[in-house]
Protein backbone atom coordinates (compact mmCIF):
# COMPACT_ATOMS: atom_id res chain seq x y z
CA UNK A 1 -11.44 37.69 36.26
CA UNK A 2 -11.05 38.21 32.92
CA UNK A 3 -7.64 36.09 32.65
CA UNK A 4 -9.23 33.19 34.51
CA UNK A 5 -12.15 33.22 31.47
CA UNK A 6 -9.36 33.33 28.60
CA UNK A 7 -7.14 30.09 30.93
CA UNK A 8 -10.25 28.24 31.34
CA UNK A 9 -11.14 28.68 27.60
CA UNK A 10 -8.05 27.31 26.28
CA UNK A 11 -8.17 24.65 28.92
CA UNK A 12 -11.16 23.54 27.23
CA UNK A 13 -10.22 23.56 24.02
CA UNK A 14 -7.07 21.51 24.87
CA UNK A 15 -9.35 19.04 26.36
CA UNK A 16 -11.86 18.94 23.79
CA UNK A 17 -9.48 18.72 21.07
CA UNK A 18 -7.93 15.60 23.67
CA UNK A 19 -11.38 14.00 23.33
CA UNK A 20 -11.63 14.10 20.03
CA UNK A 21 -8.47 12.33 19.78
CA UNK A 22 -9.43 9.42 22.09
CA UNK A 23 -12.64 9.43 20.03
CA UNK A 24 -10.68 8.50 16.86
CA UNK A 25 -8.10 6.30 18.41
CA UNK A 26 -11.36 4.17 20.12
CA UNK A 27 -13.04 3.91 16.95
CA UNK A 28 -9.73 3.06 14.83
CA UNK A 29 -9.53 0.16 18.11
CA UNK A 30 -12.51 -1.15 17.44
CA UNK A 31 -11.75 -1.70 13.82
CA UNK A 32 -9.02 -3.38 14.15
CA UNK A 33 -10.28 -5.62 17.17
CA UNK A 34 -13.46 -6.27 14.32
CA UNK A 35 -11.00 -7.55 11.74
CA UNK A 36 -9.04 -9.60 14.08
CA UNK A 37 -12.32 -11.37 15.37
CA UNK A 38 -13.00 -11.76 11.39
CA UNK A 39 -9.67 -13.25 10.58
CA UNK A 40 -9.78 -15.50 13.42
CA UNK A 41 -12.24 -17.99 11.31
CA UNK A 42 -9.87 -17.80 8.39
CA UNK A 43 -6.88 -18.37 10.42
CA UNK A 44 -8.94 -21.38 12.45
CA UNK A 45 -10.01 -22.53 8.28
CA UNK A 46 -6.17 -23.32 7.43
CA UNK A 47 -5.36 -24.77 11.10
CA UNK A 48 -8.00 -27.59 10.22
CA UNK A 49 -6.76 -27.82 6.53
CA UNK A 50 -3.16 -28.37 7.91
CA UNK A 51 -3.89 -30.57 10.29
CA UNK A 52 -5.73 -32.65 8.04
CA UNK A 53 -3.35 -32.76 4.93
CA UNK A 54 -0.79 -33.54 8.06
CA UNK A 55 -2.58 -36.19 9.74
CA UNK A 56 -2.53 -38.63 6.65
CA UNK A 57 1.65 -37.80 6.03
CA UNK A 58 4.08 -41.02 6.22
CA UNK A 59 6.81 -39.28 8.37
CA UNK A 60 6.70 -37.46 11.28
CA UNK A 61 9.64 -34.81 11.75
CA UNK A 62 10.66 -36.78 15.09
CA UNK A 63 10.63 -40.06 13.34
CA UNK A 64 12.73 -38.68 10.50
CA UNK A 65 14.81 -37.33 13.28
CA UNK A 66 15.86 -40.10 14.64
CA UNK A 67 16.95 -41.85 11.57
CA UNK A 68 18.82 -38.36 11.45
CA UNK A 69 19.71 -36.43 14.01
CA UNK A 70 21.38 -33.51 11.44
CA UNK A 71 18.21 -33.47 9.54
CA UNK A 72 16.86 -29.38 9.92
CA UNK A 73 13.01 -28.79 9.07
CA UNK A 74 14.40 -25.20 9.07
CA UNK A 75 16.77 -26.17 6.21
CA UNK A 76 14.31 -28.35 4.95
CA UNK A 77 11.57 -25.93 4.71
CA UNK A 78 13.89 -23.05 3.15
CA UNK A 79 15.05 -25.48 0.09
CA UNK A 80 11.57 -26.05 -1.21
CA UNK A 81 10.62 -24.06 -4.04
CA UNK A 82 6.86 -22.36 -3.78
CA UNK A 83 5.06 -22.36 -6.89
CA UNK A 84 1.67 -21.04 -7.88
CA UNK A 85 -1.56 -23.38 -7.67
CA UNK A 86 -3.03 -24.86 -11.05
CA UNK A 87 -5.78 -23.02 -11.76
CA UNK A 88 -9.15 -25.06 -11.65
CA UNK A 89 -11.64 -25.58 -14.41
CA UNK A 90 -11.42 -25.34 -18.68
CA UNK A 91 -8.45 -24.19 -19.95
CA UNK A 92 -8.91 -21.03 -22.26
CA UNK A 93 -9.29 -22.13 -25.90
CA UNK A 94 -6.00 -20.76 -27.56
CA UNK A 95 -6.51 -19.32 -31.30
CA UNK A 96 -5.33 -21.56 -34.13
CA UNK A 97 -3.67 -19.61 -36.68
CA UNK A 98 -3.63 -21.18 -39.80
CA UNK A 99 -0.29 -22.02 -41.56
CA UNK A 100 -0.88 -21.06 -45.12
């Protein structure tokens, strides 16, 4: 009887420590399903922003296409060089040193 006590003790051990473990992996779930549902204004933000700076453009890729056919947004894409944005408002005053 005794042996049956000490099995059913570690049995629930093994399943509490088991809960515990779904407990966290839930909770760490949840987070990530909250920052998803967060991001998916942001993500929603830039769609409309694209579309928009998009909608006004001269050339469509499938017109440019068919002038020609060899002509690779990929390619395209890959050649441009990113830079960073200007940055908005005053410019910092820079110190004048004098020249004396």
């Amino acid at each position: 009887m005794g042996r049956r006590r000490r099995d059913s003790d570690a049995e629930l051990q093994r399943l509490e420590s088991e809960m515990q473990l779904l407990r966290e992996r839930q909770s760490d779930l949840r987070l990530k399903i909250k920052q998803m549902r967060s991001s998916r204004g942001e993500v929603s933000k830039l769609e409309e922003k694209l579309a928009k700076q998009l909608s006004t453009a001269k050339w469509t890729i499938q017109e440019i296409e068919q002038l020609d056919p060899t002509w690779s947004f990929l390619a395209f894409y890959q050649k441009v060089d990113a830079k960073k944005p200007t940055p908005r408002g005053r410019r910092p005053r820079v110190a004048v040193t004098s020249g004396e």
